[in-house]
C-alpha atoms as a PDB file:
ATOM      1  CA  UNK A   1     275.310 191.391  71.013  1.00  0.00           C
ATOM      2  CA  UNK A   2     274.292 194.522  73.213  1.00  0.00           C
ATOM      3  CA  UNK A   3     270.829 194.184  74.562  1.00  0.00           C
ATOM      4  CA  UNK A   4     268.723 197.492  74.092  1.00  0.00           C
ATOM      5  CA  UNK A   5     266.828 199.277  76.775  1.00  0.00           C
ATOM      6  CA  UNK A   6     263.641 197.369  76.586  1.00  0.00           C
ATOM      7  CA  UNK A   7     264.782 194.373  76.350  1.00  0.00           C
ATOM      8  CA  UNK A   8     266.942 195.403  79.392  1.00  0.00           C
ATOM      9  CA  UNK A   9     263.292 196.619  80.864  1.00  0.00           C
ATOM     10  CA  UNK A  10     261.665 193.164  80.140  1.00  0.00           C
ATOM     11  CA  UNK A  11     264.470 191.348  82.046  1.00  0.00           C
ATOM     12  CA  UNK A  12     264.716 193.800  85.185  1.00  0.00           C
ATOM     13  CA  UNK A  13     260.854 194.266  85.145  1.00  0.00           C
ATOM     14  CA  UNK A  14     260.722 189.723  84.915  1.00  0.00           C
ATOM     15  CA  UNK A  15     263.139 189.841  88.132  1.00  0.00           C
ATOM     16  CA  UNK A  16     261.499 192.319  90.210  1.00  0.00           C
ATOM     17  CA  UNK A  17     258.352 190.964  89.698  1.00  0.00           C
ATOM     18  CA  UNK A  18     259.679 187.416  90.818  1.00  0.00           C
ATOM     19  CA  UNK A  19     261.346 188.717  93.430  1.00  0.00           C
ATOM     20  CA  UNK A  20     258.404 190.316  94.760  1.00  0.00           C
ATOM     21  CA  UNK A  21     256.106 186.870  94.265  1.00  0.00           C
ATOM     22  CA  UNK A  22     259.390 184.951  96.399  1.00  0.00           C
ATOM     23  CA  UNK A  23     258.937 187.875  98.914  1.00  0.00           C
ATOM     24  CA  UNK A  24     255.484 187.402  99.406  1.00  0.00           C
ATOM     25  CA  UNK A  25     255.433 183.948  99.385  1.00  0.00           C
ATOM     26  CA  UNK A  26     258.351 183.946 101.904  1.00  0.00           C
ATOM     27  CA  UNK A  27     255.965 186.347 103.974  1.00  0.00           C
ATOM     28  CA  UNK A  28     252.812 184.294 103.878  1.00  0.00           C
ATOM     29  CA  UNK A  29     254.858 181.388 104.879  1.00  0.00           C
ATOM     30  CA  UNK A  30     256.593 183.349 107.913  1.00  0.00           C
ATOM     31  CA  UNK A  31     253.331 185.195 108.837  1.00  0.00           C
ATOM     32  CA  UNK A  32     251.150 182.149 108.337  1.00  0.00           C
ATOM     33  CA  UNK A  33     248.922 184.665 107.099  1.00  0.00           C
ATOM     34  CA  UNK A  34     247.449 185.267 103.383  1.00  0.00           C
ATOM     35  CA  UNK A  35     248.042 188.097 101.012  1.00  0.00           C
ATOM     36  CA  UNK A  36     245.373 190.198 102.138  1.00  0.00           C
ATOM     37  CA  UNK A  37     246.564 190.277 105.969  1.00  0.00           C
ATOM     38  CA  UNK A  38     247.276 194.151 107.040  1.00  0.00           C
ATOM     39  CA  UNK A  39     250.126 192.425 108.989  1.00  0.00           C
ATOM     40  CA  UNK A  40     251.369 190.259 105.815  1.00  0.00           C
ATOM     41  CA  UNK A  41     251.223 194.172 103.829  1.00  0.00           C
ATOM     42  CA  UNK A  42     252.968 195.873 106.556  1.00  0.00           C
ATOM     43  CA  UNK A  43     255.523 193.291 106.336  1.00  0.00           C
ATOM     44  CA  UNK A  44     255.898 193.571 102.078  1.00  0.00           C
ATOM     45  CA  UNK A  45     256.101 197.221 102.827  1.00  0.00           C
ATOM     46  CA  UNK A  46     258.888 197.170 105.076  1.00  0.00           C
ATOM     47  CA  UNK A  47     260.836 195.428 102.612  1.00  0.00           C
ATOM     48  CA  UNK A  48     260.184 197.385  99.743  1.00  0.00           C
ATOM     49  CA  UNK A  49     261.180 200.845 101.971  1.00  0.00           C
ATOM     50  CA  UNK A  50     264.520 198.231 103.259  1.00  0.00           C
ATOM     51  CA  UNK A  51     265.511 197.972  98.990  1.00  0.00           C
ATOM     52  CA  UNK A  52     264.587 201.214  98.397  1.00  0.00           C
ATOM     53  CA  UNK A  53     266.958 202.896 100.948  1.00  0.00           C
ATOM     54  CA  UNK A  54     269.425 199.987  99.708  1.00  0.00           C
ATOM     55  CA  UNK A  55     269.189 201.409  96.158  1.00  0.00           C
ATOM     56  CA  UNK A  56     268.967 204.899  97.226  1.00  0.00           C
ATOM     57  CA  UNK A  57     272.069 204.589  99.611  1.00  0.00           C
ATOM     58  CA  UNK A  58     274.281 202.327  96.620  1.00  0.00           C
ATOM     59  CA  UNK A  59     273.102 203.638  93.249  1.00  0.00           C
ATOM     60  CA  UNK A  60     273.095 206.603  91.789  1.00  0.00           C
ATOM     61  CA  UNK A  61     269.273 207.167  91.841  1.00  0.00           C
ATOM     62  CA  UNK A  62     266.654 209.392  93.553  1.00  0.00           C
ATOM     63  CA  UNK A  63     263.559 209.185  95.860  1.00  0.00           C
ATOM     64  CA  UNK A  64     262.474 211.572  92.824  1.00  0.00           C
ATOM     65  CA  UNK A  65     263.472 209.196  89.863  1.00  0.00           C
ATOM     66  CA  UNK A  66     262.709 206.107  91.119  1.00  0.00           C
ATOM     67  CA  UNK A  67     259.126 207.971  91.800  1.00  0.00           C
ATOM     68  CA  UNK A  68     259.080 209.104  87.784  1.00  0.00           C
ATOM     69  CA  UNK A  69     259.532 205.395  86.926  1.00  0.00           C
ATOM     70  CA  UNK A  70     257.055 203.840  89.283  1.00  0.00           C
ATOM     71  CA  UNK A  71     254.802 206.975  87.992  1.00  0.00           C
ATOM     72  CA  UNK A  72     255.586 205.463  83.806  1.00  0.00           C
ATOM     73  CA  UNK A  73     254.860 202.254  85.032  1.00  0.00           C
ATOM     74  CA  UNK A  74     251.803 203.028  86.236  1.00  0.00           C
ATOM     75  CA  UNK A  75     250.293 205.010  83.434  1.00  0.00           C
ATOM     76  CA  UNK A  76     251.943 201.945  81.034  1.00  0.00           C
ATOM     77  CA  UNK A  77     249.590 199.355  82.729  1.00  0.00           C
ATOM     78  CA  UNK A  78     246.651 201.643  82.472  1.00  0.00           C
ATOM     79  CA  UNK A  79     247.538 201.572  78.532  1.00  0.00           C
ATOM     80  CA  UNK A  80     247.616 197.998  78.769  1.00  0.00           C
ATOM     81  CA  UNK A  81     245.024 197.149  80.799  1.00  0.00           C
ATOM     82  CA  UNK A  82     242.683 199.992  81.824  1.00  0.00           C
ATOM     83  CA  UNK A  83     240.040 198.069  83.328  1.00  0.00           C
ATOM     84  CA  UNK A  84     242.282 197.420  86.176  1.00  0.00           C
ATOM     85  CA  UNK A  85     242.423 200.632  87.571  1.00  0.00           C
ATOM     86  CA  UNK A  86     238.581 200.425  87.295  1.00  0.00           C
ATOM     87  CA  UNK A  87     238.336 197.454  89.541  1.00  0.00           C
ATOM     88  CA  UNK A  88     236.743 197.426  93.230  1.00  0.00           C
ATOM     89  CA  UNK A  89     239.933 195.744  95.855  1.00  0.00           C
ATOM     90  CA  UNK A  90     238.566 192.344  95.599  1.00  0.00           C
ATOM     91  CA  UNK A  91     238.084 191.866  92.109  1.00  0.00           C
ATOM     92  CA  UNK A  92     241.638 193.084  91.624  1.00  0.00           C
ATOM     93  CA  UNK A  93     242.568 190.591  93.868  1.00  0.00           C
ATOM     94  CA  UNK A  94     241.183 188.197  91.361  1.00  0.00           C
ATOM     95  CA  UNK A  95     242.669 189.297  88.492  1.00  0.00           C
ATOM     96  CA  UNK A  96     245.911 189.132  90.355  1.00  0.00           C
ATOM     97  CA  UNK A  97     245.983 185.506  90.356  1.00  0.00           C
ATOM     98  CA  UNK A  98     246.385 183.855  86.837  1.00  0.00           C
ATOM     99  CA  UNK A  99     245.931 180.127  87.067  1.00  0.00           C
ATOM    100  CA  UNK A 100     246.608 179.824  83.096  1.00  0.00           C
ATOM    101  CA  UNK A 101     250.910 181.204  83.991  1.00  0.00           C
ATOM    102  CA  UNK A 102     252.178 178.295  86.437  1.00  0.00           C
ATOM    103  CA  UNK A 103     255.547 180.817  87.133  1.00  0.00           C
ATOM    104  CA  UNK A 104     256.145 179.050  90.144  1.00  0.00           C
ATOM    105  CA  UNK A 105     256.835 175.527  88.704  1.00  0.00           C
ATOM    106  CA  UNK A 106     258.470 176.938  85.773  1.00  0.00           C
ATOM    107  CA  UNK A 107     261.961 177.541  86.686  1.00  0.00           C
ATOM    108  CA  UNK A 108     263.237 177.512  82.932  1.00  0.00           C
ATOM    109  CA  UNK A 109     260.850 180.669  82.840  1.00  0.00           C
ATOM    110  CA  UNK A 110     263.351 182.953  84.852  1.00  0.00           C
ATOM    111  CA  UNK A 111     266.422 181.498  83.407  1.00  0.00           C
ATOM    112  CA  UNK A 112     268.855 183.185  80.865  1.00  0.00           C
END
């Protein structure tokens, strides 16, 4: 059976965002450093420009498009949780730990 676009969205959106939690962790373990380290950001940074150029450079996708989706994405959170965008730095970096969702020791979680 053919998945449908948002169920395509749900999968790509599950691996990026693990991806992006092995990245960081990989980080904080190079860098010894935690997640709020301007040296620990820089580093996520370059990474993220490094898969952006790689997409860029191998797909068939824009600076501008991949801009309108980040741009959806954003205004799709806000929908979902408004508050958020509300929030002073550190109590964002509160919210951005969830110690109810143990992702890490689930590995059935990002399995097909």
């Amino acid at each position: 059976m053919a998945k449908s676009a948002g169920d395509r969205i749900v999968e790509g959106l599950t691996e990026l965002l693990a991806g992006f939690s092995e990245l960081e962790e990989m980080l904080e373990d190079d860098y010894g450093a935690s997640s709020d380290d301007e040296e620990l950001s820089s580093a996520v940074v370059n990474e993220l420009v490094s898969a952006l150029d790689t997409v860029i450079d191998t797909e068939d996708y824009t600076p501008a498009y991949i801009a309108s989706v980040v741009s959806a994405l954003s205004e799709a959170l806000e929908d979902v949780a408004p508050d958020i965008f509300d929030m002073e730095e550190d109590e964002l970096e509160d919210e951005l730990i969830d110690d109810d969702l143990a992702y890490d020791d689930d590995e059935e979680y990002f399995d097909d």
